[in-house]
N, C-alpha and C. Protein backbone atom coordinates (compact mmCIF):
# COMPACT_ATOMS: atom_id res chain seq x y z
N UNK A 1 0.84 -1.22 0.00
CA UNK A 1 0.00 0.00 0.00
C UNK A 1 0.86 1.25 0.00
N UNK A 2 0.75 2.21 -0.82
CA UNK A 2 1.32 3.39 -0.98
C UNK A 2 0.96 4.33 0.38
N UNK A 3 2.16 4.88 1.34
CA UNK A 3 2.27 6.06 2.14
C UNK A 3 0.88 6.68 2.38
N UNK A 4 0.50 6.75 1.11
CA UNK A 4 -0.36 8.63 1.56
C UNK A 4 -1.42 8.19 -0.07
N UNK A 5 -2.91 7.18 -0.09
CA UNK A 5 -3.02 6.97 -0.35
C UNK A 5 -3.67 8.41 -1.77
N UNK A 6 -4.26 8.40 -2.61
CA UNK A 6 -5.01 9.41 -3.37
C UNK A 6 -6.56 9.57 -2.73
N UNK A 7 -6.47 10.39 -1.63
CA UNK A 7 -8.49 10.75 -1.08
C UNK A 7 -8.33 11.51 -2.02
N UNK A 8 -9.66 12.37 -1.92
CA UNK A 8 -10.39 12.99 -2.55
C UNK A 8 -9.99 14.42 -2.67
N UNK A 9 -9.49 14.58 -1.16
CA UNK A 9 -9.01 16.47 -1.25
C UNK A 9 -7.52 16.11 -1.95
N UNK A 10 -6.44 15.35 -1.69
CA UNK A 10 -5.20 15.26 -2.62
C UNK A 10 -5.20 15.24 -4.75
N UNK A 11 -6.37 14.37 -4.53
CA UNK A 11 -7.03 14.64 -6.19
C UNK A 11 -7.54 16.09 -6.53
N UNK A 12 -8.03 16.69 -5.56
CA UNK A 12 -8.32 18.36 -5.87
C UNK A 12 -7.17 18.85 -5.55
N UNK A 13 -6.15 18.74 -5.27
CA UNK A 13 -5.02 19.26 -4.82
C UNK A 13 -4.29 19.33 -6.44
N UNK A 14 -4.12 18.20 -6.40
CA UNK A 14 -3.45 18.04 -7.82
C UNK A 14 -4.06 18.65 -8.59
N UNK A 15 -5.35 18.14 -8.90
CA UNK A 15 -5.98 18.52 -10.43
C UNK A 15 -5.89 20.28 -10.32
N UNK A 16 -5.87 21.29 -8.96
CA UNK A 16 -5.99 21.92 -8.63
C UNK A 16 -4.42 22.49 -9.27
N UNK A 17 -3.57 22.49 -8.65
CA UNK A 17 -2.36 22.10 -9.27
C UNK A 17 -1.92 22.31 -11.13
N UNK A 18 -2.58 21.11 -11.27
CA UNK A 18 -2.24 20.78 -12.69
C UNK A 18 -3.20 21.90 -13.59
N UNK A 19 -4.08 22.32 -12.80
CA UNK A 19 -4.82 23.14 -13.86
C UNK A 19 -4.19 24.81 -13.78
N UNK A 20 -3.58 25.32 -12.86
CA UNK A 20 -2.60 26.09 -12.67
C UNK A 20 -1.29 26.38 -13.47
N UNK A 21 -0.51 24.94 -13.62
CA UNK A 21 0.40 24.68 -14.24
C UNK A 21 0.14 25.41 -15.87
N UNK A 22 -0.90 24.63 -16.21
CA UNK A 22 -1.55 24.50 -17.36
C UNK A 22 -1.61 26.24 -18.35
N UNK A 23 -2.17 26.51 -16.74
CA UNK A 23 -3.00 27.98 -17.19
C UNK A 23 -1.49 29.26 -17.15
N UNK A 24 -1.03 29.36 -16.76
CA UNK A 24 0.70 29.48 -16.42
C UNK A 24 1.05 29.50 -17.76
N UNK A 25 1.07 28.14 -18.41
CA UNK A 25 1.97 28.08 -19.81
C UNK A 25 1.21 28.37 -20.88
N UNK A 26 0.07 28.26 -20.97
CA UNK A 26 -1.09 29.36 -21.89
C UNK A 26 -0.87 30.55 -21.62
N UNK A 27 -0.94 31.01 -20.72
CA UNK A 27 -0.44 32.68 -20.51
C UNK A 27 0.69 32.67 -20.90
N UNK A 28 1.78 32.34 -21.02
CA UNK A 28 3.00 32.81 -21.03
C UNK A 28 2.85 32.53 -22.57
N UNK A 29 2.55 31.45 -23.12
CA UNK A 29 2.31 31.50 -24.84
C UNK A 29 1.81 32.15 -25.58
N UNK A 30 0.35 32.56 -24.84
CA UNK A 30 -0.23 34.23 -25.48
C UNK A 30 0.38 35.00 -25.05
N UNK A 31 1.57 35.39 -24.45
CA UNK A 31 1.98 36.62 -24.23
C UNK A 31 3.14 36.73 -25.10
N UNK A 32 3.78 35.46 -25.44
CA UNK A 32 4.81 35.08 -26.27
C UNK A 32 4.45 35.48 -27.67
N UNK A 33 3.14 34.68 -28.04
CA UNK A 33 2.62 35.12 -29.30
C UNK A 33 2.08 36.86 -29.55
N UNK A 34 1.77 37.08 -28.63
CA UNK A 34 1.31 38.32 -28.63
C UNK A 34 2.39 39.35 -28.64
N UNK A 35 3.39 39.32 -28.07
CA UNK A 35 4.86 39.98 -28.11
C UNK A 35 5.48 39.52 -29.70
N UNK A 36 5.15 38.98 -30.20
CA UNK A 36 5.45 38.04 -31.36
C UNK A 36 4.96 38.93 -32.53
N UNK A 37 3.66 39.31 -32.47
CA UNK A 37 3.41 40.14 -33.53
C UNK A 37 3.66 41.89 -33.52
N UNK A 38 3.82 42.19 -35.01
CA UNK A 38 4.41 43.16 -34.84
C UNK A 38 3.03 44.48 -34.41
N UNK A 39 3.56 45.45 -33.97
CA UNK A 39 2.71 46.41 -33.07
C UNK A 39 2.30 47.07 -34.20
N UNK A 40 0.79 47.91 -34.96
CA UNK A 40 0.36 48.75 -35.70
C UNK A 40 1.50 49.01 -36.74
């Protein structure tokens, strides 16, 4: 049996987590792309 099994609040932790991560590197890609094109 694994330590510290997966309940329910550690799965919101993560997914909590991972959807952060996620949202982090979408922003930084639209800002990338958006710095990317040229201004007027």
């Amino acid at each position: 049996m694994p330590p510290c099994p997966p309940t329910r609040r550690n799965i919101l932790k993560i997914s909590i987590h991972m959807m952060e991560k996620s949202m982090k590197f979408y922003g930084t890609r639209r800002k990338l792309s958006f710095l990317g094109q040229p201004s007027n």
